[in-house]
Protein backbone atom coordinates (compact mmCIF):
# COMPACT_ATOMS: atom_id res chain seq x y z
CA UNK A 1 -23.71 -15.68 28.94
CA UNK A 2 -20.54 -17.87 29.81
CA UNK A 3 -20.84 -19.48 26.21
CA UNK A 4 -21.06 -15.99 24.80
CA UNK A 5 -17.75 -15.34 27.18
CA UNK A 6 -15.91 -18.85 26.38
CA UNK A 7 -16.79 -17.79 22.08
CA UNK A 8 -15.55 -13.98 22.51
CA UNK A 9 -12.12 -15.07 24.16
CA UNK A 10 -11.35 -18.49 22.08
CA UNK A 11 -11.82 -15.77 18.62
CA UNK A 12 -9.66 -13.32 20.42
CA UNK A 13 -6.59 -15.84 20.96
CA UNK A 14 -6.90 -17.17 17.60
CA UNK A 15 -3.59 -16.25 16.18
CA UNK A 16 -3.44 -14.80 12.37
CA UNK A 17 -1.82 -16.97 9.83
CA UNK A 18 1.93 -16.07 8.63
CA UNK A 19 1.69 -15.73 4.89
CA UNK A 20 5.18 -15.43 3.07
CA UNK A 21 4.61 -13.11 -0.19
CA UNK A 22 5.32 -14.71 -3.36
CA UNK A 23 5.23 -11.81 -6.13
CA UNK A 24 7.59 -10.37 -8.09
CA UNK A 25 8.11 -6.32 -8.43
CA UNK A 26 7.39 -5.39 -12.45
CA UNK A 27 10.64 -5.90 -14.01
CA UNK A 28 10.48 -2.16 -15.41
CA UNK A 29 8.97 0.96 -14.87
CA UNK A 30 6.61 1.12 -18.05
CA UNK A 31 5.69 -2.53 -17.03
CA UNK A 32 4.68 -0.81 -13.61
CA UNK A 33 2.76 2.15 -14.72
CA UNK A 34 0.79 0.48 -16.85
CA UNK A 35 0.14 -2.20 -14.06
CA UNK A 36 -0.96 0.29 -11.77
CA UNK A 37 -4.25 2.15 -11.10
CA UNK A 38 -2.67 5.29 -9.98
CA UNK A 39 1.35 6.24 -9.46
CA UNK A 40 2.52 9.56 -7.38
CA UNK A 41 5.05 10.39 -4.91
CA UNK A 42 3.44 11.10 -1.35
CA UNK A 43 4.29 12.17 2.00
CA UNK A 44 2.83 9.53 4.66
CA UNK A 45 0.71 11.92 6.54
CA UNK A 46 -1.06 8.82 8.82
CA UNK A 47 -1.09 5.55 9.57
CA UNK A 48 -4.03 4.20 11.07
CA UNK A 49 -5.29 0.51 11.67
CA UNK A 50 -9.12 -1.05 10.56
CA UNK A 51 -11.02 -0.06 13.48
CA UNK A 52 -11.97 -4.29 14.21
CA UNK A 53 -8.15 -4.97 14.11
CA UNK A 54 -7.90 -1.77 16.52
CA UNK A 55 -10.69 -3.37 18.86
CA UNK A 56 -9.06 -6.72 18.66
CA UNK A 57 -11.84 -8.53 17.03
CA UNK A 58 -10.03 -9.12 13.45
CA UNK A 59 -6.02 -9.25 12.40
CA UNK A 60 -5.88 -8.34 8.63
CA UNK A 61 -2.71 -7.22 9.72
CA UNK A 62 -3.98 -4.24 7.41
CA UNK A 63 -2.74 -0.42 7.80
CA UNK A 64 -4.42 2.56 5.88
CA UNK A 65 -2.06 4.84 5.09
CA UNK A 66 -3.01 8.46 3.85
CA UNK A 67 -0.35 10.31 1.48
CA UNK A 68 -0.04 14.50 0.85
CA UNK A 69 0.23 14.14 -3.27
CA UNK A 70 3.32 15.99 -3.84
CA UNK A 71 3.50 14.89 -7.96
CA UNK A 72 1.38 12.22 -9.77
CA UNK A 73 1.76 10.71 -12.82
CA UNK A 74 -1.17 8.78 -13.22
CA UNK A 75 -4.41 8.54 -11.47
CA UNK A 76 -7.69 10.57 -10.32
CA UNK A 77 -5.91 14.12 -9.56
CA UNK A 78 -6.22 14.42 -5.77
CA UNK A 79 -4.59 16.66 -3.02
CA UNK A 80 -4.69 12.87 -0.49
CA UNK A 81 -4.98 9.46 -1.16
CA UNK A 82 -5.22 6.69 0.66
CA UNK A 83 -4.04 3.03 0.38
CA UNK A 84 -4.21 -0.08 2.39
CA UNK A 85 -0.93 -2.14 3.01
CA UNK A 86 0.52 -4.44 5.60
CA UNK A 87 3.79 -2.61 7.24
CA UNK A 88 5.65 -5.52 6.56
CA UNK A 89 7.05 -7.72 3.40
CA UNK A 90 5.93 -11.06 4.69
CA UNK A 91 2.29 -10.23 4.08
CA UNK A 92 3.63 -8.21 0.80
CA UNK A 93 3.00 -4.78 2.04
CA UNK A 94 5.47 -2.18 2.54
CA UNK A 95 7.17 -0.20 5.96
CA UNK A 96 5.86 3.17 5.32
CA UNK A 97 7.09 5.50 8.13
CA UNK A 98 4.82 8.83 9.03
CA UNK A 99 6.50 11.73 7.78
CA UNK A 100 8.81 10.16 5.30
CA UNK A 101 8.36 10.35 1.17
CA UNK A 102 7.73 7.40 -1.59
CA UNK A 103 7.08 6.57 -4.93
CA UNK A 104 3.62 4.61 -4.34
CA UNK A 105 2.38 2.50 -7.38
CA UNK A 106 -1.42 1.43 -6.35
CA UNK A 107 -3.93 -0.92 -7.78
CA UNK A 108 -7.32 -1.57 -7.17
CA UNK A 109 -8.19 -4.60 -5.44
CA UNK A 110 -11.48 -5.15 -3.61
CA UNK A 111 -12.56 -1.93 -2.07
CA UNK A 112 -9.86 -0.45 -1.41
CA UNK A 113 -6.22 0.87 -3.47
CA UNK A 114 -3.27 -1.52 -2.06
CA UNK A 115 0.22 -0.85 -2.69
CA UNK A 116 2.85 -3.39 -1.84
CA UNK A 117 6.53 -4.68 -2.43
CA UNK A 118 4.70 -6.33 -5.26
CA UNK A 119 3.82 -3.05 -7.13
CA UNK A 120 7.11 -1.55 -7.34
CA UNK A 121 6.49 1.19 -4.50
CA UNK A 122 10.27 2.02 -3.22
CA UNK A 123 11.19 4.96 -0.82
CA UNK A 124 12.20 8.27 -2.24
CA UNK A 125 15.67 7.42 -1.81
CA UNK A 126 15.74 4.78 -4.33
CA UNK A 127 13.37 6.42 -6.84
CA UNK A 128 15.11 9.01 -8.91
CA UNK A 129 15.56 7.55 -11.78
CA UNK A 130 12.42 5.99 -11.71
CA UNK A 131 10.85 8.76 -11.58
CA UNK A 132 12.85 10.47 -14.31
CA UNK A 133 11.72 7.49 -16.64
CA UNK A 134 7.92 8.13 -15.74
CA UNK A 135 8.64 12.00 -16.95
CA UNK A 136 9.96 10.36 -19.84
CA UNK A 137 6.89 8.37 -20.32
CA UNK A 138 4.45 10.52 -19.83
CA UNK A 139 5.91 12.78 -22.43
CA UNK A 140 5.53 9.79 -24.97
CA UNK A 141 2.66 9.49 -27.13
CA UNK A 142 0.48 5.71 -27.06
CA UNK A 143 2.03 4.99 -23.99
């Protein structure tokens, strides 16, 4: 039992690894649709963490974060979706705040839909024109 104890608490301490991201956003917004898997701007309805980082037994440093679907422009039509980021860019994720709106470019990686600095995903703020240019594209044939 006290080797069992000593194993539990030495994986516990074990600290996760800093990783500095080294990607580049898609230098335009055709480049990025086309990249992606799905593009839409959301809401952030939830941000939740893996339930083994929650317990403390893993530290992905992973957040799932559920989105309302106000528009989409490419993608599975859905009312919710839900992608897996870090909340910070050294890991290459992206701060999404509860309650506040994006443009979310996704792509499917593993088993889950990620979305990142690396995607092109910006805040709401900084995404008009963008999203006038996907209106545009959409609206062009072979895109």
């Amino acid at each position: 039992m006290r080797l069992f104890t000593y194993a539990l608490v030495f994986c516990l301490a074990q600290t996760a690894q800093a990783q500095a991201c080294s990607c580049s956003a898609p230098a335009t917004t055709a480049e990025a649709l086309q990249r992606s898997t799905a593009v839409f701007r959301g809401r952030v309805v939830k941000i939740s963490v893996p339930s083994l980082d929650w317990l403390g037994l893993t530290r992905t440093g992973a957040h799932r974060v559920k989105f309302e679907i106000l528009k989409q422009w490419k993608g599975p039509s859905a009312e919710t979706s839900v992608v897996v980021t870090r909340l910070t860019g050294e890991g290459c994720g992206f701060p999404f705040e509860e309650q506040k709106e994006y443009l979310v470019y996704v792509v499917a990686e593993q088993k889950h839909i990620q979305s990142g600095i690396c995607t092109g995903t910006k805040s709401i703020a900084d995404a008009e024109e963008e999203m006038e240019a996907l209106d545009e594209l959409m609206l062009t044939p072979n895109r």
